[in-house]
C-alpha atoms as a PDB file:
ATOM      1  CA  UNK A   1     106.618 107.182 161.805  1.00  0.00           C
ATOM      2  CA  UNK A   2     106.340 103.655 160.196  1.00  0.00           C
ATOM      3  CA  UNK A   3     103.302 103.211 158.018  1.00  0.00           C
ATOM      4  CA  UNK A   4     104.891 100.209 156.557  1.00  0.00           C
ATOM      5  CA  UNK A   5     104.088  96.481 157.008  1.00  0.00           C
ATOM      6  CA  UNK A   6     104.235  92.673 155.546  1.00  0.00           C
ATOM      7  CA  UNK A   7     101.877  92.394 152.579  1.00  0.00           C
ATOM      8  CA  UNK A   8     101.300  95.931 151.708  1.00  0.00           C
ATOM      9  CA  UNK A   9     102.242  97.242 147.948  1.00  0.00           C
ATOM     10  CA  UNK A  10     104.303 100.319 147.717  1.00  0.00           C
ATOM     11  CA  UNK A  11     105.306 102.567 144.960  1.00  0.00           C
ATOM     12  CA  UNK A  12     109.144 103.375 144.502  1.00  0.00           C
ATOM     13  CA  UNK A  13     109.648 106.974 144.292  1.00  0.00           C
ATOM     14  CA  UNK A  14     113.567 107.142 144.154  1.00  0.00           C
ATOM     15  CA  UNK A  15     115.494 104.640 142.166  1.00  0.00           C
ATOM     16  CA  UNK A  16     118.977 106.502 141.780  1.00  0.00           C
ATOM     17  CA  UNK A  17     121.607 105.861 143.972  1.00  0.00           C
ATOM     18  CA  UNK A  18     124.440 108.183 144.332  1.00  0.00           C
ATOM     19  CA  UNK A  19     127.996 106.914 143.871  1.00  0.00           C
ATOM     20  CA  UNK A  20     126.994 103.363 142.747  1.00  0.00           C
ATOM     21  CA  UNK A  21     126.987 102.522 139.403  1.00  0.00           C
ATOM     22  CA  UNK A  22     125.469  98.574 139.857  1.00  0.00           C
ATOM     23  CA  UNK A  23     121.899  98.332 139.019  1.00  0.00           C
ATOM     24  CA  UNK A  24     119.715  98.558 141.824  1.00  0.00           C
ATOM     25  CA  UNK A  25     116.496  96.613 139.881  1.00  0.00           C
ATOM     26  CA  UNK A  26     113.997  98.915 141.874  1.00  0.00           C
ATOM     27  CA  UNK A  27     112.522 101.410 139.287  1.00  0.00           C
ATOM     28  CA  UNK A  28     110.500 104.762 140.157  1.00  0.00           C
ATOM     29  CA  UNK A  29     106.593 104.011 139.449  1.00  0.00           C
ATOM     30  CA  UNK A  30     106.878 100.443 139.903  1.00  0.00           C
ATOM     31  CA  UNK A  31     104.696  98.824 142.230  1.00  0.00           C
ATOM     32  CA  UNK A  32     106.396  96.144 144.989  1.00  0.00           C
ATOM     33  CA  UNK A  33     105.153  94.439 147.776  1.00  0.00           C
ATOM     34  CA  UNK A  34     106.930  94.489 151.237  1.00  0.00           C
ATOM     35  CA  UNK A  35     107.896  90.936 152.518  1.00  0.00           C
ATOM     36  CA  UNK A  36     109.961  92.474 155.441  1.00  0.00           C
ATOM     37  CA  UNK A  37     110.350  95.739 157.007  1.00  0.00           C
ATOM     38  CA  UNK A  38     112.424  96.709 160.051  1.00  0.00           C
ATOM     39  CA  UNK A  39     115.394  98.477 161.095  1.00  0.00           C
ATOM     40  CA  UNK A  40     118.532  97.894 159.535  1.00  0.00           C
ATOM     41  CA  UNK A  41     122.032  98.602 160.613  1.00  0.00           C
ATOM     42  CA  UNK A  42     124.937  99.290 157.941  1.00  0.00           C
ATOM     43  CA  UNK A  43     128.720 100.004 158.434  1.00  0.00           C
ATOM     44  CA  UNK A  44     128.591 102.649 155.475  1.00  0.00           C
ATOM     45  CA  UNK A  45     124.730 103.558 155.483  1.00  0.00           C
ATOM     46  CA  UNK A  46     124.319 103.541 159.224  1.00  0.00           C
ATOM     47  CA  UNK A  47     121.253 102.891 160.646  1.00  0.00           C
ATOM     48  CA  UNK A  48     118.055 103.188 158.554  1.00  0.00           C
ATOM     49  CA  UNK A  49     114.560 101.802 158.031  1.00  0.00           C
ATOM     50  CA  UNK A  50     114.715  98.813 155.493  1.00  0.00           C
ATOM     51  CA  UNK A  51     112.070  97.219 153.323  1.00  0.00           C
ATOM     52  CA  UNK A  52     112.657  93.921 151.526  1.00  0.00           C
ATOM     53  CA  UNK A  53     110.279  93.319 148.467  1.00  0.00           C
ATOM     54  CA  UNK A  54     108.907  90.201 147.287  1.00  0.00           C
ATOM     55  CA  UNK A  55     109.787  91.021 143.648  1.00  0.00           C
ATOM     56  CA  UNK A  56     113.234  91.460 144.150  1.00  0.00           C
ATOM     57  CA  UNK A  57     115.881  88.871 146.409  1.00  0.00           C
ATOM     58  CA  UNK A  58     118.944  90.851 146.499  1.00  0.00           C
ATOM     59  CA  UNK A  59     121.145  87.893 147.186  1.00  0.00           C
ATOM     60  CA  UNK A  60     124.935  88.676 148.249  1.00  0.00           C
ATOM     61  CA  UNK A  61     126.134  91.840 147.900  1.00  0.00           C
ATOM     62  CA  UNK A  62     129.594  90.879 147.080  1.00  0.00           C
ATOM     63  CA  UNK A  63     130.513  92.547 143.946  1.00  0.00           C
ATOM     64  CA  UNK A  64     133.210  95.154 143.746  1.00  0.00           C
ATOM     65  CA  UNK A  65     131.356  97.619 145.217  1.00  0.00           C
ATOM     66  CA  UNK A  66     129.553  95.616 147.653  1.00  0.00           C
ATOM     67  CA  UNK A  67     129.499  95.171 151.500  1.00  0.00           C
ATOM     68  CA  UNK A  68     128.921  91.556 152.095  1.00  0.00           C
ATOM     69  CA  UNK A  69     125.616  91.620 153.067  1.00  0.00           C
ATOM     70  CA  UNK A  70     122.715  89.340 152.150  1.00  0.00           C
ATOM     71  CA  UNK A  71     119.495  90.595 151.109  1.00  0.00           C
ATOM     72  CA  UNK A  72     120.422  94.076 152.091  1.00  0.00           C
ATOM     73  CA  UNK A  73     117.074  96.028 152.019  1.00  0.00           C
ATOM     74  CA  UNK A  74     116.457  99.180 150.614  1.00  0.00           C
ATOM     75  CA  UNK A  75     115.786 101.964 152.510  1.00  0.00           C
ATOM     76  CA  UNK A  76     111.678 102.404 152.854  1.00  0.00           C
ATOM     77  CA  UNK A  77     111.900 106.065 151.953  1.00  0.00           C
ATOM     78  CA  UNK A  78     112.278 105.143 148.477  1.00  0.00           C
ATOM     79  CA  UNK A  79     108.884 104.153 148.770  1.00  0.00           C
ATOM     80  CA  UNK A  80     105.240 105.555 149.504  1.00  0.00           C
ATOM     81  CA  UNK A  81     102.471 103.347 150.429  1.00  0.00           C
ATOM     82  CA  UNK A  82     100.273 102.798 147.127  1.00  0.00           C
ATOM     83  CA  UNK A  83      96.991 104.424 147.451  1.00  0.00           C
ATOM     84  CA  UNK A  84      94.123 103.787 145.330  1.00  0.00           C
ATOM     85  CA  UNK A  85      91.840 105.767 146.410  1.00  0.00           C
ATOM     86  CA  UNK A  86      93.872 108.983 146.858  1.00  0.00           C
ATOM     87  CA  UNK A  87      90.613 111.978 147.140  1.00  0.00           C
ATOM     88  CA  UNK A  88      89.546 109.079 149.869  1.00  0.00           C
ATOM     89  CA  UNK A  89      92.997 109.129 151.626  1.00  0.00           C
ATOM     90  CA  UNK A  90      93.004 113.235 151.595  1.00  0.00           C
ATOM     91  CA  UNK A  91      89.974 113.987 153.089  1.00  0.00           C
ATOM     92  CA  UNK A  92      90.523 111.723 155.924  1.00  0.00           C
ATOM     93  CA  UNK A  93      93.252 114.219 156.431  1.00  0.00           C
ATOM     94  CA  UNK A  94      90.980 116.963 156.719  1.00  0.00           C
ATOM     95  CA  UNK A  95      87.904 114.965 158.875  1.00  0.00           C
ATOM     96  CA  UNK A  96      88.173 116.034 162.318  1.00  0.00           C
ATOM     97  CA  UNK A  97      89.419 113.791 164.680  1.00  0.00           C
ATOM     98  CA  UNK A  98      86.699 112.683 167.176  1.00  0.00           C
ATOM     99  CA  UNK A  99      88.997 114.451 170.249  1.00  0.00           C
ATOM    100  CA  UNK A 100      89.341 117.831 168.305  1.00  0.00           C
ATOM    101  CA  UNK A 101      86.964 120.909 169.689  1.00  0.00           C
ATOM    102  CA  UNK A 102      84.415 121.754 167.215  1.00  0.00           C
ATOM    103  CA  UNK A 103      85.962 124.556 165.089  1.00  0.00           C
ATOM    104  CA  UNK A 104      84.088 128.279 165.064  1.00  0.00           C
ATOM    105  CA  UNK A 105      82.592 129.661 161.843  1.00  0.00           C
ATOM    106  CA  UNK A 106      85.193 132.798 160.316  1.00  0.00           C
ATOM    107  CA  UNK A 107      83.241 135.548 161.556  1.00  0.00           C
ATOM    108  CA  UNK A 108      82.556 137.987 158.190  1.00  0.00           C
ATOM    109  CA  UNK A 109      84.415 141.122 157.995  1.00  0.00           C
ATOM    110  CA  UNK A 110      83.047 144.064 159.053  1.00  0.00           C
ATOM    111  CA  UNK A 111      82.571 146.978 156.358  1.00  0.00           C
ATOM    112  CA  UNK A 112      82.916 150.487 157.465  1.00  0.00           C
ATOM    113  CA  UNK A 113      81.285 152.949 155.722  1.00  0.00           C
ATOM    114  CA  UNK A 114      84.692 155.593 155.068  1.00  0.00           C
ATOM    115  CA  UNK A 115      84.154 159.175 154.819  1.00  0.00           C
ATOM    116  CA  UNK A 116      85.496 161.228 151.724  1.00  0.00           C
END
């Protein structure tokens, strides 16, 4: 599922990146905004979902340790949409959808008197 798109601002929620010891620039709890998101094919990574940000240009990745691409984007599960109004965004979770039966009440337990 792809809730990313152009324009929206994201939070970074994984900056460390195994087996690379360039900086990355992306930071956990910064805020970014997505300038492109699609799918992105890598010889190493393989195929992933990518995000570029409009904070950060990449530029060449030609460094020691790089692959030669340009702009390589990160991969978008580093991020999490931001929400502000996150009690908002939860309880549209639990609002019924308007195709979903209406639920029944829990029927109360029923005591029986026990004998001693």
């Amino acid at each position: 599922m792809n809730d990313f798109y152009v324009g929206q601002q994201v939070v970074c929620i994984d900056d460390k990146f195994k087996h690379v010891s360039i900086d990355q620039v992306i930071r956990k709890g910064q805020i970014y905004t997505i300038r492109w998101v699609g799918m992105y094919s890598h010889y190493v990574d393989g195929e992933f979902l990518g995000v570029k940000l409009e904070e950060i240009h990449r530029g060449n990745d030609d460094g020691p340790e790089g692959y030669g691409a340009a702009d390589m984007p990160y991969r978008a599960s580093r991020f999490r949409p931001l929400v502000k109004d996150r009690i908002g965004s939860l309880r549209k979770l639990l609002a019924p959808s308007p195709d979903a039966p209406p639920e029944e009440k829990p029927k109360a337990p029923v005591r029986k008197k026990e004998k001693v």
